[in-house]
Protein backbone atom coordinates (compact mmCIF):
# COMPACT_ATOMS: atom_id res chain seq x y z
CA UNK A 1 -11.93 1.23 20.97
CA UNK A 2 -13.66 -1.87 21.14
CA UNK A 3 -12.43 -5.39 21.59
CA UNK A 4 -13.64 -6.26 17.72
CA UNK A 5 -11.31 -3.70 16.33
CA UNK A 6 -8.16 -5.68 17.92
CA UNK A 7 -9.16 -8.42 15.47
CA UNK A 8 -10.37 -6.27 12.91
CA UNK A 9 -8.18 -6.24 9.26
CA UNK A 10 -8.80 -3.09 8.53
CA UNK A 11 -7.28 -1.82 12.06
CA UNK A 12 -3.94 -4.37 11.37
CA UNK A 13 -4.23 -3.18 7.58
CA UNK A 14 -4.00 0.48 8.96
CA UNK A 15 -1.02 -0.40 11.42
CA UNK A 16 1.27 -1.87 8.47
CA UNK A 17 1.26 1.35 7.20
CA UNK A 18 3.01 2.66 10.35
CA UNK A 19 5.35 -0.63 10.83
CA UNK A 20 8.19 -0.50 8.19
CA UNK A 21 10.59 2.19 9.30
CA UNK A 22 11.15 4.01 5.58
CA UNK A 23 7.26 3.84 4.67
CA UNK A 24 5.87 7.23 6.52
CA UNK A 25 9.76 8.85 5.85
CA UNK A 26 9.05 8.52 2.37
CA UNK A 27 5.58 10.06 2.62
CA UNK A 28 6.93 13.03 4.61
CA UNK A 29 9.63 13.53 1.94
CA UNK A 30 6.62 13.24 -0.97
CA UNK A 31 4.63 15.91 0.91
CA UNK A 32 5.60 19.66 -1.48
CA UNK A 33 6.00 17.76 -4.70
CA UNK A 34 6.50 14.65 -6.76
CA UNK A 35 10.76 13.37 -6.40
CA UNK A 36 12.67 11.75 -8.49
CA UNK A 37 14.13 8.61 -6.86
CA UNK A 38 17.77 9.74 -6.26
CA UNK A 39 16.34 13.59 -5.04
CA UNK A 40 14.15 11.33 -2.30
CA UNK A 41 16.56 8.77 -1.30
CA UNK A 42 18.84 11.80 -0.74
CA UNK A 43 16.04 13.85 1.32
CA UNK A 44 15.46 10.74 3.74
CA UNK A 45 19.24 9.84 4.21
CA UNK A 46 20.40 6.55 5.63
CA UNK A 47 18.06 3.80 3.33
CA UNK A 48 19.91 1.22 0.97
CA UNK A 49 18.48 1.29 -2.96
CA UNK A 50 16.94 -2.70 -1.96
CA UNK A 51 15.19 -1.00 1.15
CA UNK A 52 14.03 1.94 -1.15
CA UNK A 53 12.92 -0.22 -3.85
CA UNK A 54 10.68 -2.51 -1.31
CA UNK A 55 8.77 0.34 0.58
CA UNK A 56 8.48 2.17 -2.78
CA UNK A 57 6.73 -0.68 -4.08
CA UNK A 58 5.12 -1.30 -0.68
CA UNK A 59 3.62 2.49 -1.23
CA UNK A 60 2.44 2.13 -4.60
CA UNK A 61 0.60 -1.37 -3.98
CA UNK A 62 -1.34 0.16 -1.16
CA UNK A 63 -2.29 3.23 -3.23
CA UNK A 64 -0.26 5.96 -1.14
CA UNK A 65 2.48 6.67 -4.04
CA UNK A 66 2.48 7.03 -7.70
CA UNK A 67 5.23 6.36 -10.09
CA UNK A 68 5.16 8.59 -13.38
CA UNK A 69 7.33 7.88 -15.74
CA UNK A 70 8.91 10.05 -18.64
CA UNK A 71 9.13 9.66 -22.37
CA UNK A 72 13.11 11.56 -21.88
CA UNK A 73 16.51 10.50 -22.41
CA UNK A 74 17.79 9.50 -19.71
CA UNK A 75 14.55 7.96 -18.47
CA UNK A 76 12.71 10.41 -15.64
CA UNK A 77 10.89 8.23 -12.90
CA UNK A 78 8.83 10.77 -10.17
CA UNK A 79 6.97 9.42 -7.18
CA UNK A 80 4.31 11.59 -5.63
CA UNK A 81 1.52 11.15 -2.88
CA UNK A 82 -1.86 9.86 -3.97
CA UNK A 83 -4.70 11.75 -2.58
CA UNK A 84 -4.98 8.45 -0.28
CA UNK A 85 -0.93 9.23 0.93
CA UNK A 86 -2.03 12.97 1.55
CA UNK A 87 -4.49 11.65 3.98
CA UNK A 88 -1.76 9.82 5.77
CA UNK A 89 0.38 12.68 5.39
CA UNK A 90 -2.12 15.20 6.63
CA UNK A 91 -3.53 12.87 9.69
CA UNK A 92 -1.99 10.25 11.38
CA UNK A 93 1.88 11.19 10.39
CA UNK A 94 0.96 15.33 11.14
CA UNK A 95 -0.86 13.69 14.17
CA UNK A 96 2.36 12.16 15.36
CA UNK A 97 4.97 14.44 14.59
CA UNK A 98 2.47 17.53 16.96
CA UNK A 99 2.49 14.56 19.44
CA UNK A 100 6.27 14.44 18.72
CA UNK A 101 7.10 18.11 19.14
CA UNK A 102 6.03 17.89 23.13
CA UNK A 103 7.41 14.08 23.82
CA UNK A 104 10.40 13.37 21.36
CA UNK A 105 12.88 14.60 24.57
CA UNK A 106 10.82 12.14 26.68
CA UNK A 107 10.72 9.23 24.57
CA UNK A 108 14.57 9.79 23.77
CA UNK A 109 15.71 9.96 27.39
CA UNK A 110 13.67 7.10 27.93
CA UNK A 111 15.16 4.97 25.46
CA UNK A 112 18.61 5.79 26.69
CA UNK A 113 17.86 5.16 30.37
CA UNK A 114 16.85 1.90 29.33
CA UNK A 115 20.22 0.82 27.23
CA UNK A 116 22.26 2.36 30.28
CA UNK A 117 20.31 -0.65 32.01
């Protein structure tokens, strides 16, 4: 890595995706098939509808989710990956989570050593 990257947008555009919490969640939860919103919020546990709302508009305004709406009564909203989100998915976030299979212990003992003080 070179010292222009550091300052390079593309590199802090590329790290954004990685630096809200719910963001790669939501892609991981998107990877079989499109969701509707209630299925999803169920699969990732633990987010508030505001938080949903923002990274699922986060996602689609960077191109990684699509919203498809349905002509039904009641109304049928599904969000699915782009083929941009798969390449998240199938990359980086499958990157981490093999890098995450051999460290997780590690990096959780770690973290709890260091609230102990």
């Amino acid at each position: 890595m070179t010292d222009d990257l550091i300052v390079d947008c593309r590199l802090r555009a590329g790290l954004e995706l990685l630096a809200h919490t719910w963001d790669p969640l939501i892609i991981v939860a998107l990877r079989d098939e499109p969701l509707r919103r209630r299925v999803l919020k169920d699969a990732i546990g633990g987010v508030s509808d505001k938080v949903l709302t923002e990274s699922l508009n986060r996602l689609l305004a960077n191109g990684l989710v699509t919203r498809r709406s349905f002509a039904e009564a009641p109304p049928r909203v599904d969000y699915g990956l782009t083929p941009l989100g798969r390449t998240l998915l199938d990359g980086p976030l499958r990157s981490l989570g093999h890098w995450l299979d051999g460290h997780a212990d590690e990096l959780l003992a770690a973290q709890e050593a260091a609230e102990a003080g």
